[in-house]
C-alpha atoms as a PDB file:
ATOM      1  CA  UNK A   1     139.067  80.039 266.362  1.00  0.00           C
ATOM      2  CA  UNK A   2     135.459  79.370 267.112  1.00  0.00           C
ATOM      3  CA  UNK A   3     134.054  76.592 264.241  1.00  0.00           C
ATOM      4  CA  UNK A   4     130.874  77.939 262.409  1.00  0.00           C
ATOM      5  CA  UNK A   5     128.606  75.552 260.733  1.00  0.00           C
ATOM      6  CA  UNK A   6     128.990  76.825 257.202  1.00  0.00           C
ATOM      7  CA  UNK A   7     125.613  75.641 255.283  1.00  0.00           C
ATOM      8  CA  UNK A   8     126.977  73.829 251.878  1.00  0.00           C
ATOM      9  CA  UNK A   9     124.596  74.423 249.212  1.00  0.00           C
ATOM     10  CA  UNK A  10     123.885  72.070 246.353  1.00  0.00           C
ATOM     11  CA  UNK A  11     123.040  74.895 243.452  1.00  0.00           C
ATOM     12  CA  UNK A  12     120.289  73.144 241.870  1.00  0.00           C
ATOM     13  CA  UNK A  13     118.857  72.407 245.723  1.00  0.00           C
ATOM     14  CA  UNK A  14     119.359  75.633 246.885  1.00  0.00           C
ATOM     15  CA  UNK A  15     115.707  77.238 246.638  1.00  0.00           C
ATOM     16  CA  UNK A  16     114.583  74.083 248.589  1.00  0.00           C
ATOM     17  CA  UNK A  17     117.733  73.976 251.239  1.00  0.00           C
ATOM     18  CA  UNK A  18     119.306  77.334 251.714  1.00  0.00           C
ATOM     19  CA  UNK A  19     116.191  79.311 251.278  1.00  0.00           C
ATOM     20  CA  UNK A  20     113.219  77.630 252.432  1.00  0.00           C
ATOM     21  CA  UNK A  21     112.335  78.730 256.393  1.00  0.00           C
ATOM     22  CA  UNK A  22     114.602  81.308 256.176  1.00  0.00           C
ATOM     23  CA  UNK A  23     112.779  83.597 253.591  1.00  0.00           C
ATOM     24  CA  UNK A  24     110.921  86.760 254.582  1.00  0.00           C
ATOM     25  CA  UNK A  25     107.098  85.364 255.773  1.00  0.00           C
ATOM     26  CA  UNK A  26     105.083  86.925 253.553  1.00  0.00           C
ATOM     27  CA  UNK A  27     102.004  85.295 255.493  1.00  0.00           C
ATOM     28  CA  UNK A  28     102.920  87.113 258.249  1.00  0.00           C
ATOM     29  CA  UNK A  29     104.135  90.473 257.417  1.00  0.00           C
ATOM     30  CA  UNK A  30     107.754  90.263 259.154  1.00  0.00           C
ATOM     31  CA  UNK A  31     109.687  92.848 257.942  1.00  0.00           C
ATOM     32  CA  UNK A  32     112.814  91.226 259.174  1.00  0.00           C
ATOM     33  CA  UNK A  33     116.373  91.935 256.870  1.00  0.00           C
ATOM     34  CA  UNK A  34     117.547  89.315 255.209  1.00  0.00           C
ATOM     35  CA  UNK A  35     121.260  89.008 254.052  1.00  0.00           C
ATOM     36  CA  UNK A  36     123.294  86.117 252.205  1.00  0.00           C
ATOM     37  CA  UNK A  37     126.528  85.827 252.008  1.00  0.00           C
ATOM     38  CA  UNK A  38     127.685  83.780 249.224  1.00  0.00           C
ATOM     39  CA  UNK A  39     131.184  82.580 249.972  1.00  0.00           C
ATOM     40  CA  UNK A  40     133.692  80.879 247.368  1.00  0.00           C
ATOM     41  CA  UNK A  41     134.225  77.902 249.344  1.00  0.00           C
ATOM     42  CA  UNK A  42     132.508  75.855 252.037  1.00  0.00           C
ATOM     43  CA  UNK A  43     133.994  75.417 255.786  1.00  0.00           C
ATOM     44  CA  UNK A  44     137.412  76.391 256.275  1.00  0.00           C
ATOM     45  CA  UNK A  45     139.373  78.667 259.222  1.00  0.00           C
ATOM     46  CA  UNK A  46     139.414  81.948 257.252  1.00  0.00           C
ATOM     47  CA  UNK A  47     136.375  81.973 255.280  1.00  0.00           C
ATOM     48  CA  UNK A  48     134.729  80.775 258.459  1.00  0.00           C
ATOM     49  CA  UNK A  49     135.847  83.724 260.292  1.00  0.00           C
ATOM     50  CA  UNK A  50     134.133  86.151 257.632  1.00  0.00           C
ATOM     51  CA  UNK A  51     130.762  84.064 258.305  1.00  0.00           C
ATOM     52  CA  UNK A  52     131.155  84.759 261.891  1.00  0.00           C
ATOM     53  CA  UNK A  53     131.255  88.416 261.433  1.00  0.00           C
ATOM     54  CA  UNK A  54     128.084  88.452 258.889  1.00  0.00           C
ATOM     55  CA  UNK A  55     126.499  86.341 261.719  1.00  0.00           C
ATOM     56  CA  UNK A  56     127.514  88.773 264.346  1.00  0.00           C
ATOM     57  CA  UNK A  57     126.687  91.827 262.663  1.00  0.00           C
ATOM     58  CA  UNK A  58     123.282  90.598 261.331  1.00  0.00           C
ATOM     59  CA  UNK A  59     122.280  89.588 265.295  1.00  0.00           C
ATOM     60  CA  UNK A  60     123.471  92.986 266.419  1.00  0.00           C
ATOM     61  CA  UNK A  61     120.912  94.472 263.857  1.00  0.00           C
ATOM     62  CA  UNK A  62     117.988  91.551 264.189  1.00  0.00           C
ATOM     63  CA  UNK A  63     118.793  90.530 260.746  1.00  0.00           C
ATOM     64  CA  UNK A  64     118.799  87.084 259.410  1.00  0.00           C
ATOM     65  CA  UNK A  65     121.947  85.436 258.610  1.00  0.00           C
ATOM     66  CA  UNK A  66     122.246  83.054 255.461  1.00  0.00           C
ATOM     67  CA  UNK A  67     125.510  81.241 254.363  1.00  0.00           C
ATOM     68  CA  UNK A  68     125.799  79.479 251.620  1.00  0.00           C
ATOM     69  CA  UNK A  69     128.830  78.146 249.392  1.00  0.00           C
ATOM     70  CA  UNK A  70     129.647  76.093 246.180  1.00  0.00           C
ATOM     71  CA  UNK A  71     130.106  72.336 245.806  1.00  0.00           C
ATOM     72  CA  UNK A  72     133.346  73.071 244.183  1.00  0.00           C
ATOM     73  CA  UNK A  73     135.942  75.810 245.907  1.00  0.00           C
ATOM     74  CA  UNK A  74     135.760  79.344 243.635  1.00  0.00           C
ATOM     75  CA  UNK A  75     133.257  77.746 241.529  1.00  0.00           C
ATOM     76  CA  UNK A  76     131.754  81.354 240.030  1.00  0.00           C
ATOM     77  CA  UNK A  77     129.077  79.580 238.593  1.00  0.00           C
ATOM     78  CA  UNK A  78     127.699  78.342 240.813  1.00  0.00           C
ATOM     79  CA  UNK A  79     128.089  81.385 243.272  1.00  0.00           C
ATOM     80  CA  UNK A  80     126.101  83.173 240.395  1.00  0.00           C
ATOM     81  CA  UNK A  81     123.068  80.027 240.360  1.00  0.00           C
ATOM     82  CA  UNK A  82     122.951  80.936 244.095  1.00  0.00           C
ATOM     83  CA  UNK A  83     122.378  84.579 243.801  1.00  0.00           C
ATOM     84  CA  UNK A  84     120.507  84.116 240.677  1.00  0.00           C
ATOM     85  CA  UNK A  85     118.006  82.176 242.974  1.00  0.00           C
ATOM     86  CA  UNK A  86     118.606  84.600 246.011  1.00  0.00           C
ATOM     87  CA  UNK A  87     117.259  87.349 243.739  1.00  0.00           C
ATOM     88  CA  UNK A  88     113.963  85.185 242.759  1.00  0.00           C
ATOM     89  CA  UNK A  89     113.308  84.537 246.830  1.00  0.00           C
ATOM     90  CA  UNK A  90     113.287  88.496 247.232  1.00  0.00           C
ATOM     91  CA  UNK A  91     116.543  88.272 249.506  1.00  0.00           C
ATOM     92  CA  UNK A  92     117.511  92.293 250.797  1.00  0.00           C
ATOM     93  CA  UNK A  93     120.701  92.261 250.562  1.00  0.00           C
ATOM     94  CA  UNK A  94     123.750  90.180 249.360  1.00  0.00           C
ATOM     95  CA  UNK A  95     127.821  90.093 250.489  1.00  0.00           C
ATOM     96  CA  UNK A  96     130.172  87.985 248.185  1.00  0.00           C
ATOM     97  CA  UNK A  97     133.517  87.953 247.012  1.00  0.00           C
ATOM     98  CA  UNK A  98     134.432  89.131 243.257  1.00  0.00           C
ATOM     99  CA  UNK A  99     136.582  86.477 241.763  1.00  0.00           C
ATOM    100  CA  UNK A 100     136.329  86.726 238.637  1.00  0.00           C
ATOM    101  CA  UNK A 101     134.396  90.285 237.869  1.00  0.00           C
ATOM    102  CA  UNK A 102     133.999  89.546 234.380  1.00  0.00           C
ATOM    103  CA  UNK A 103     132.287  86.544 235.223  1.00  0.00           C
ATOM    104  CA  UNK A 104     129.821  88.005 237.557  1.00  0.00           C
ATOM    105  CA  UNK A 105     129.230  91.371 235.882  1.00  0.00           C
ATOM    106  CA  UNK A 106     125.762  89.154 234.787  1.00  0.00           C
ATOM    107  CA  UNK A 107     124.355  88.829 237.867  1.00  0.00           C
ATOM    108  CA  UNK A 108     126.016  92.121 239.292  1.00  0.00           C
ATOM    109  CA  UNK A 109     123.937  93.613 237.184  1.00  0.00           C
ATOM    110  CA  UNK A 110     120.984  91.356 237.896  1.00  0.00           C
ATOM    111  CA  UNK A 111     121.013  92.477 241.403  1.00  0.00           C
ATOM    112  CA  UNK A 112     121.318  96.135 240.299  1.00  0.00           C
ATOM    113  CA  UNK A 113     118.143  95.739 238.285  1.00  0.00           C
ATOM    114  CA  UNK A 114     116.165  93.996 241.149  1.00  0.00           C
ATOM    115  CA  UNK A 115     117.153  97.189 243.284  1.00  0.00           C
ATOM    116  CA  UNK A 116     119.039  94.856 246.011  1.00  0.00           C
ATOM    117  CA  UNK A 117     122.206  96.061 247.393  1.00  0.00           C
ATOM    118  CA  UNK A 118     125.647  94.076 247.441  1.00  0.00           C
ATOM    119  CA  UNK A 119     129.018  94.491 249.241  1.00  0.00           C
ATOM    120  CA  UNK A 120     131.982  92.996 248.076  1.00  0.00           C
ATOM    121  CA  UNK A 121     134.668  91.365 250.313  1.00  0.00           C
ATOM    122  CA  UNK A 122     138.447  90.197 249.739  1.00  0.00           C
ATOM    123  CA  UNK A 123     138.645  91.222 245.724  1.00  0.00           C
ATOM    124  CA  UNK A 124     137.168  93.795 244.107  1.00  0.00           C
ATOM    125  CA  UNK A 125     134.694  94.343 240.896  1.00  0.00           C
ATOM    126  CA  UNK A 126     135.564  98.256 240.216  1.00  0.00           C
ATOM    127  CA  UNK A 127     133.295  98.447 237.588  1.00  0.00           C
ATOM    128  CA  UNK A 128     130.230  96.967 239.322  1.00  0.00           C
ATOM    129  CA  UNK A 129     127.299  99.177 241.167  1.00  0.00           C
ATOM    130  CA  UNK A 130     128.674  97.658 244.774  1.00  0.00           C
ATOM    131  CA  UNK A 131     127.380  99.481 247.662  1.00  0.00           C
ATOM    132  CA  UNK A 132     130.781  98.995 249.450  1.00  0.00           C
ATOM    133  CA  UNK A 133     134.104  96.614 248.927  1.00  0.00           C
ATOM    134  CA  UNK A 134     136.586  95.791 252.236  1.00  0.00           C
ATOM    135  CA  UNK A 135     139.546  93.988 251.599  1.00  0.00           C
ATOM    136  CA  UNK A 136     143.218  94.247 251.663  1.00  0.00           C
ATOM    137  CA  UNK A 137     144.032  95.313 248.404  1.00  0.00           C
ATOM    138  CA  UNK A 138     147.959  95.350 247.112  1.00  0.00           C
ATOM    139  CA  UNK A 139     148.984  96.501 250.664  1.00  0.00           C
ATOM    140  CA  UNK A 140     149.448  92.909 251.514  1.00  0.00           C
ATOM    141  CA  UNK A 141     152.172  92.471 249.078  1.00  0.00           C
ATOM    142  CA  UNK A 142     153.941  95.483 249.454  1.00  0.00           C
ATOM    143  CA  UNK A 143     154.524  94.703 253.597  1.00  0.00           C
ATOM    144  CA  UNK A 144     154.755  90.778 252.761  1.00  0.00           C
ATOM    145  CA  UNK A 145     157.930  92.197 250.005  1.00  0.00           C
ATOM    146  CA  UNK A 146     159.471  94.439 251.937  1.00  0.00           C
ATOM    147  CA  UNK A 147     159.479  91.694 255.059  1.00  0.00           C
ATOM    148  CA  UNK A 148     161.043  89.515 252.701  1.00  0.00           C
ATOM    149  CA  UNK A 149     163.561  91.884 251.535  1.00  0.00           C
ATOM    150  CA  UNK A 150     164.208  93.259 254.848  1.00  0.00           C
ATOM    151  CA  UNK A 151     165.150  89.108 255.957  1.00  0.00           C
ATOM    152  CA  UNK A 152     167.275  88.742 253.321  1.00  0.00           C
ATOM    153  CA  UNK A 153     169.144  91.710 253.822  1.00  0.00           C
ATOM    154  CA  UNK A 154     170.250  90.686 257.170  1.00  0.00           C
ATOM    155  CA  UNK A 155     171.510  87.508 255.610  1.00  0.00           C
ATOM    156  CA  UNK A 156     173.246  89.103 252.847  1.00  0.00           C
ATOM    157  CA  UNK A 157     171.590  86.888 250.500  1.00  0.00           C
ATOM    158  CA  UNK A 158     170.248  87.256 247.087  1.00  0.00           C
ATOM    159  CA  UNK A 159     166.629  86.179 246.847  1.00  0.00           C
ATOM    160  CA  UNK A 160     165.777  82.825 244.765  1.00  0.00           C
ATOM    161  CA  UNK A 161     161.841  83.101 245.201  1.00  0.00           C
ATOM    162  CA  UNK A 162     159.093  80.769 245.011  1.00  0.00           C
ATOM    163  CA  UNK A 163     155.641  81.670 244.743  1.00  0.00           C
ATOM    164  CA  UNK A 164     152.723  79.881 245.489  1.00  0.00           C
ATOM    165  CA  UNK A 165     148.872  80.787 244.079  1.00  0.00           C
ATOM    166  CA  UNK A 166     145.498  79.553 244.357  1.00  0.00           C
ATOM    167  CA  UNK A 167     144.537  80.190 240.870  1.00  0.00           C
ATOM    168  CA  UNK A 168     146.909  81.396 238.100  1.00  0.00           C
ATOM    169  CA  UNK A 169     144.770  83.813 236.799  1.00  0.00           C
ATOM    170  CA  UNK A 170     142.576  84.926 239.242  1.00  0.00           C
ATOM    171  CA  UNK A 171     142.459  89.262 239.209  1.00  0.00           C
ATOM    172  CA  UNK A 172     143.618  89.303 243.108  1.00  0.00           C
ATOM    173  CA  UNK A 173     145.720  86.336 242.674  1.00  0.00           C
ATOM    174  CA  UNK A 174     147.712  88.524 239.792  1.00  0.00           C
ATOM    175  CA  UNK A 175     147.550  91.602 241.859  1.00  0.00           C
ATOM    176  CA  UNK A 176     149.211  90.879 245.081  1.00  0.00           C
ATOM    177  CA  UNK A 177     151.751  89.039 243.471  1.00  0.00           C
ATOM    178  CA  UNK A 178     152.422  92.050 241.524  1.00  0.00           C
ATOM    179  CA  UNK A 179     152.656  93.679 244.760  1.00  0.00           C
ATOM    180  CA  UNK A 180     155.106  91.500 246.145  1.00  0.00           C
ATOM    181  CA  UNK A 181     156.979  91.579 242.909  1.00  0.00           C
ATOM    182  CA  UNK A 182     157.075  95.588 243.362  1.00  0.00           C
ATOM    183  CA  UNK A 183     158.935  95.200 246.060  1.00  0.00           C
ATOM    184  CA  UNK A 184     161.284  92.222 245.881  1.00  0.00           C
ATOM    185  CA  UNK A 185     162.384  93.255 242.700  1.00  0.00           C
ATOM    186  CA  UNK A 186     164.377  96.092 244.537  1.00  0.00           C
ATOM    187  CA  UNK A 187     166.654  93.708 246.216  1.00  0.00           C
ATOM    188  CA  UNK A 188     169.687  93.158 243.853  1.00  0.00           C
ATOM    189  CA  UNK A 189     169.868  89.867 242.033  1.00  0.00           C
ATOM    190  CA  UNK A 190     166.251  88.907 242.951  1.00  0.00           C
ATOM    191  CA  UNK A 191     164.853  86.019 240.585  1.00  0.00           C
ATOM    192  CA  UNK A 192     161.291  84.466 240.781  1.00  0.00           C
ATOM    193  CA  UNK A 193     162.556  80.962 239.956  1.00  0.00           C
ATOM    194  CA  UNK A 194     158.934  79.256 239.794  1.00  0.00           C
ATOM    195  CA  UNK A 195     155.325  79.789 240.118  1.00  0.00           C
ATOM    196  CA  UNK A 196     153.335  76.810 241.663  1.00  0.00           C
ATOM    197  CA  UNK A 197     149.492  76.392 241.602  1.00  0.00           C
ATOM    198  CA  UNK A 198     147.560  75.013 244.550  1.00  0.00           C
ATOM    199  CA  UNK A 199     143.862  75.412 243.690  1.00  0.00           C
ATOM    200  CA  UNK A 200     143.141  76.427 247.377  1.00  0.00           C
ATOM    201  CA  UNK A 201     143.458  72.471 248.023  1.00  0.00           C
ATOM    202  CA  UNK A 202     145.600  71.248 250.877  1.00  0.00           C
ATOM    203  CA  UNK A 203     147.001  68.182 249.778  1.00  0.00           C
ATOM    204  CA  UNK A 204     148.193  70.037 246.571  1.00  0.00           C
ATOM    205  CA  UNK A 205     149.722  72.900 248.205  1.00  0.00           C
ATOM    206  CA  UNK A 206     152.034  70.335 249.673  1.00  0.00           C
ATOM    207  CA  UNK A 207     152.685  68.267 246.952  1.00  0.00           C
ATOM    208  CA  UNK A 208     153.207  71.428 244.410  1.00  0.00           C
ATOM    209  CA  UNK A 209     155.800  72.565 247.222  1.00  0.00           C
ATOM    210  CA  UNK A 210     157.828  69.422 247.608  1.00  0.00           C
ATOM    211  CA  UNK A 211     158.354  69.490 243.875  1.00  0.00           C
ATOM    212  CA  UNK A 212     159.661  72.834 243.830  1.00  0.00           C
ATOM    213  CA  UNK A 213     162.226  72.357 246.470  1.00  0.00           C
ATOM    214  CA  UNK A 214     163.298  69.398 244.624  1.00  0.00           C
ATOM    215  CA  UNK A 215     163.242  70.700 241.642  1.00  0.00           C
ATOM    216  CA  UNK A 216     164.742  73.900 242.319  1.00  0.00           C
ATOM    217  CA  UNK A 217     166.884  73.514 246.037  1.00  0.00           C
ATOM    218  CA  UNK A 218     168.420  77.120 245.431  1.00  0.00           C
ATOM    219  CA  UNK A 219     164.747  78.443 247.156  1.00  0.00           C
ATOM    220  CA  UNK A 220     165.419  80.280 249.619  1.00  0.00           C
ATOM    221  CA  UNK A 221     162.544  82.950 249.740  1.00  0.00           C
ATOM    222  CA  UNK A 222     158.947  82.585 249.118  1.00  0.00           C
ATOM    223  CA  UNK A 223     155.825  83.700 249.626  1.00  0.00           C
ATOM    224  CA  UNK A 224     151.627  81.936 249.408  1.00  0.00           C
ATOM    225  CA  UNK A 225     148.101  83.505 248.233  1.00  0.00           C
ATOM    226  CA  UNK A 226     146.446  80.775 249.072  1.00  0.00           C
ATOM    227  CA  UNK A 227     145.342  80.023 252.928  1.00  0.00           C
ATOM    228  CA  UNK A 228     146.922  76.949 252.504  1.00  0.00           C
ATOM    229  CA  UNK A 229     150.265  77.648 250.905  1.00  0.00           C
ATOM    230  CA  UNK A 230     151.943  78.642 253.958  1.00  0.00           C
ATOM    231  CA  UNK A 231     151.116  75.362 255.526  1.00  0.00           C
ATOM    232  CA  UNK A 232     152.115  73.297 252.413  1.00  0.00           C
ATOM    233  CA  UNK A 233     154.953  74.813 252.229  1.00  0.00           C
ATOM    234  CA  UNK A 234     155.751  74.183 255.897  1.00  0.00           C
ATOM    235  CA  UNK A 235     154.761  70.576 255.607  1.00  0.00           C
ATOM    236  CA  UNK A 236     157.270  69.972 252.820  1.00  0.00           C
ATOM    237  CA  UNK A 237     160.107  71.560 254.265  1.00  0.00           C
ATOM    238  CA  UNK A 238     159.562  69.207 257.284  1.00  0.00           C
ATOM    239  CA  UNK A 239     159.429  66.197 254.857  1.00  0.00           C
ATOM    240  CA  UNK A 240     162.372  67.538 252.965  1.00  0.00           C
ATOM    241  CA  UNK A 241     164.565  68.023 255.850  1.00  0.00           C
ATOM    242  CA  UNK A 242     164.655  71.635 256.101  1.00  0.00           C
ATOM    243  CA  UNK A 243     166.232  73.586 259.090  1.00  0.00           C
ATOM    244  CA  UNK A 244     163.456  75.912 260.993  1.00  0.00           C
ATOM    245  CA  UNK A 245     164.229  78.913 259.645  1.00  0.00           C
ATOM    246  CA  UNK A 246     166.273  78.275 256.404  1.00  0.00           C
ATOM    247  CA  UNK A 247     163.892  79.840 253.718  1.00  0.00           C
ATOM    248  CA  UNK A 248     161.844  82.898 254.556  1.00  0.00           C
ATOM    249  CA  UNK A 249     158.621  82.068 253.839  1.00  0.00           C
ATOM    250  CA  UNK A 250     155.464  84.395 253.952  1.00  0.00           C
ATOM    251  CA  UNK A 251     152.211  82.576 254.590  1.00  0.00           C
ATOM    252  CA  UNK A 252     148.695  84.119 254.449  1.00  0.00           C
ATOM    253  CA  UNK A 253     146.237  83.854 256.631  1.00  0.00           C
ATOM    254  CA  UNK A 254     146.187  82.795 260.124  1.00  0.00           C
ATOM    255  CA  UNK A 255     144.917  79.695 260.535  1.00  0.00           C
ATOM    256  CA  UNK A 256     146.077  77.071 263.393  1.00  0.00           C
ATOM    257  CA  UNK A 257     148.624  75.018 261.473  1.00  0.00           C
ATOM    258  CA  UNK A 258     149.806  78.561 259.710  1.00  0.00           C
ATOM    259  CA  UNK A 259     150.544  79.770 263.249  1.00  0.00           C
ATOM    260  CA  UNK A 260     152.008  76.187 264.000  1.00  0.00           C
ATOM    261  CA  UNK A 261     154.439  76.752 261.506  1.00  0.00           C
ATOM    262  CA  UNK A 262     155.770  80.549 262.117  1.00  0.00           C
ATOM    263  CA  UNK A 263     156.137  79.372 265.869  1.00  0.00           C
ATOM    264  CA  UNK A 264     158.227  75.759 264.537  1.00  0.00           C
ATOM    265  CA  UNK A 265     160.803  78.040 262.828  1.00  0.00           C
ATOM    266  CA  UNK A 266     159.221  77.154 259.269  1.00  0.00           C
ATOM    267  CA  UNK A 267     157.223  80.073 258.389  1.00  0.00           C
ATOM    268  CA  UNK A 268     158.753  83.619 258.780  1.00  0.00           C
ATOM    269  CA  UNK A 269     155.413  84.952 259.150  1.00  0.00           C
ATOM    270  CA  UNK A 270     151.919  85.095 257.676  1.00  0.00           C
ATOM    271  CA  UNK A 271     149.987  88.191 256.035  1.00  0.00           C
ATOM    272  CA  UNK A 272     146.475  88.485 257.874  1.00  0.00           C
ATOM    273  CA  UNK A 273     143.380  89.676 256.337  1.00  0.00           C
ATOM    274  CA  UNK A 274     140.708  90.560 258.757  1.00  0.00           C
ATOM    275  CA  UNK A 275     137.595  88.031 257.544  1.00  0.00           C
ATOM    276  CA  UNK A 276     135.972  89.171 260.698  1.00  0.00           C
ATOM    277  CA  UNK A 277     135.608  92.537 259.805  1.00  0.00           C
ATOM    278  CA  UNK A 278     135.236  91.536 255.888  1.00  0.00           C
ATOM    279  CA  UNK A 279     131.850  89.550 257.010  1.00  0.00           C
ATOM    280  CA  UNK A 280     130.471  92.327 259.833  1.00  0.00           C
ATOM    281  CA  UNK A 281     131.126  95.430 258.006  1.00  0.00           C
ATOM    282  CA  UNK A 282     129.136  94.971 254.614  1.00  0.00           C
ATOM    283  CA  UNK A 283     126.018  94.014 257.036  1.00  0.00           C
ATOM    284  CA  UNK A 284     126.033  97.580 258.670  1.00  0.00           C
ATOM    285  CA  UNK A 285     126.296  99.486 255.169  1.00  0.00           C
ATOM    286  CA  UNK A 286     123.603  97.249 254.076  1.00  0.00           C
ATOM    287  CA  UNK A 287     121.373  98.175 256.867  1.00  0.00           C
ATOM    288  CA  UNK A 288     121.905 101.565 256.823  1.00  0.00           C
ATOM    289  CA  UNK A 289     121.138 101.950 253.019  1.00  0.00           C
ATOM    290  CA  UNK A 290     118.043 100.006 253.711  1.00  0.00           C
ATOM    291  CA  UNK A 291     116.797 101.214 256.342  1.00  0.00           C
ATOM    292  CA  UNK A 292     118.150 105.385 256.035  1.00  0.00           C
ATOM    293  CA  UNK A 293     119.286 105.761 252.262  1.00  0.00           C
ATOM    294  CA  UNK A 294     122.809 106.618 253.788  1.00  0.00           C
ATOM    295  CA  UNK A 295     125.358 104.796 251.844  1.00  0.00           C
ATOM    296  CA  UNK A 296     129.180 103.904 253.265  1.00  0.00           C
ATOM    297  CA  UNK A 297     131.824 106.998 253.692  1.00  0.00           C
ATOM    298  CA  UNK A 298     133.734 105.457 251.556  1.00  0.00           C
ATOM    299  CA  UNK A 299     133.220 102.863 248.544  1.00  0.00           C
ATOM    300  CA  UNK A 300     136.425 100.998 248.623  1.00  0.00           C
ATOM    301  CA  UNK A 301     137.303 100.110 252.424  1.00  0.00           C
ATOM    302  CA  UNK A 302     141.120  98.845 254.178  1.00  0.00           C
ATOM    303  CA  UNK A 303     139.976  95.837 256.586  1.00  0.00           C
ATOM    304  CA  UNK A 304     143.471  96.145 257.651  1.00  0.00           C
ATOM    305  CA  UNK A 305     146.107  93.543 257.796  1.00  0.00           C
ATOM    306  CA  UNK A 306     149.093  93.023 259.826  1.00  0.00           C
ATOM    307  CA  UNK A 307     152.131  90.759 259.161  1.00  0.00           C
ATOM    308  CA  UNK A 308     151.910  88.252 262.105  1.00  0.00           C
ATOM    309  CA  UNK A 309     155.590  87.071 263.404  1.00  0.00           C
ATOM    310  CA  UNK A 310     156.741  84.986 267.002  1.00  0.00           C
ATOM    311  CA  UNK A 311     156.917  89.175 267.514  1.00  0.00           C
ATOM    312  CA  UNK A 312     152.930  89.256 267.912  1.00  0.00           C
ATOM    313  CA  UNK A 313     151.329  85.815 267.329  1.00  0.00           C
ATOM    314  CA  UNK A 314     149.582  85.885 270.773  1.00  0.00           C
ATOM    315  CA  UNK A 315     148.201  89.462 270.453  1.00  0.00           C
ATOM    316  CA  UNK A 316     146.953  90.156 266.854  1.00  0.00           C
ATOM    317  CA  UNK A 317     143.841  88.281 266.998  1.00  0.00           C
ATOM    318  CA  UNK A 318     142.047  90.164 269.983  1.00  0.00           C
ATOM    319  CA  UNK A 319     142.701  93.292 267.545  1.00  0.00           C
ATOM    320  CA  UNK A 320     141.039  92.565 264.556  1.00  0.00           C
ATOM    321  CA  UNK A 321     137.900  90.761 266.058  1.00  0.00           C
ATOM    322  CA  UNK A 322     137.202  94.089 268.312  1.00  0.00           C
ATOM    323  CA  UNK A 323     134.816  96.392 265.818  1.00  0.00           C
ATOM    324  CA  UNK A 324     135.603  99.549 268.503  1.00  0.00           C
ATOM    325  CA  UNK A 325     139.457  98.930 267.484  1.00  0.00           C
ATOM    326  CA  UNK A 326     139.041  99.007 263.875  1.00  0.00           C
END
């Protein structure tokens, strides 16, 4: 996946870093678009996927791209200091993800009164003014449940889950594991046997994984919101001694050592959530609305996902980066 330079913003510095040069020139009368988009974490395979298609979308349309992200990962403070300042520098338009909606109903709201338009990408704020959300929504879960269902069946075993989440009480954390619940809990004699934390931190995911095999070796299922669950999870099983193949595991995701471990035997499969699309799509609806007054067809948007196996691992990607096969 191509790297993008992800610009990691100090929130105190950044008026004088992220802004500065790349603010409208007053001076000079450019009426060039500016967009941010204010992601929850700094440079990683997914969320660097979602900056390339704001960066795309904003060169197709001869806006200017700005990226910026917190010091800490899903720091919603911060995120809010950034748009907070965004708003001051007269910024047109802003794309961000709602982690916590209660949280950022403040500067929702702020934005709402400045008259500057706002898309929201991977969780959703129902109750905010956004001009447009694209995500997955509970989707995910259902096809990531009824894949794991499906595996066991075959096997003719009952399911001893494990699930793995990036933050306990995060709304779309609790929502797609709702989903998956929905569905798993149609297989007789299913039992969630633990919930792990990762806090979207690698060497956690792997540590928090290795403790529940050990702790609990009757795992034989599981499933990961968090981008790096899936590999964690892989990692341990390694470590542990674990046959390729023994637990059917659902990652999320699809970055390189994800895709390492579906095609090693340790991962069944990963759930993938087009960030592409998440970062292009908001840019169009935001031009339009500027520049026409037309708003999106439809408020709440499917980016689409797809449950990548060793059935398509070579051939999903080409999909979901190609706007004229969405």
């Amino acid at each position: 996946m191509k790297k993008i330079a992800l610009l990691l913003v100090v929130v105190l510095l950044v008026s004088t870093v992220a802004l500065t040069g790349c603010a409208r020139n007053q001076d000079t009368g450019s009426d060039q678009l500016r967009f941010m988009l204010v992601l929850p974490m700094g440079a990683n395979e997914v969320w660097n996927a979602c900056a390339e298609g704001f960066q795309a979308a904003a060169a197709a349309i001869g806006a200017e791209a700005i990226v910026v992200s917190p010091t800490t990962p899903n720091d919603v403070n911060q995120m809010n200091s950034m748009i907070e300042t965004a708003i001051a520098e007269g910024i047109d338009g802003i794309v961000t993800q709602a982690l916590n909606p209660g949280a950022q109903a403040p500067i929702f709201a702020q934005l709402d009164e400045a008259g500057i338009p706002f898309c929201l990408v991977n969780s959703d704020a129902v109750d905010s003014n956004r001009l447009g959300f694209i995500g997955t929504g509970d989707e995910l879960g259902v096809v990531g449940g009824k894949a794991v269902v499906d595996a066991m069946a075959e096997r003719g075993e009952e399911i001893r889950f494990a699930t793995a989440l990036f933050e306990l009480t995060a709304p779309i954390a609790i929502s797609l594991h709702n989903a998956y619940l929905s569905e798993l809990r149609k297989s007789p004699g299913f039992e969630e046997v633990v919930v792990i934390h990762t806090a979207s931190d690698q060497l956690q995911s792997v540590t928090e994984w290795t403790n529940a095999f050990m702790t609990y070796p009757e795992i034989n299922a599981g499933m990961n919101i968090c981008g790096f669950g899936g590999l964690g999870a892989a990692r341990a099983m390694r470590e542990l001694g674990y046959e390729p193949g023994e637990v059917i595991m659902i990652a999320i995701d699809d970055v390189p050592e994800t895709l390492t471990g579906i095609r090693d035997g340790y991962l069944y499969g990963t759930m993938t959530q087009n960030f592409f699309r998440m970062g292009y799509e908001p840019v169009i609806w935001m031009n339009e609305f500027i520049t026409n007054g037309n708003r999106p067809a439809n408020v709440v948007n499917d980016s689409g996902t797809i449950l990548v196996t060793m059935a398509n691992i070579d051939t999903f990607a080409d999909e979901m980066r190609d706007p004229n096969r969405w």
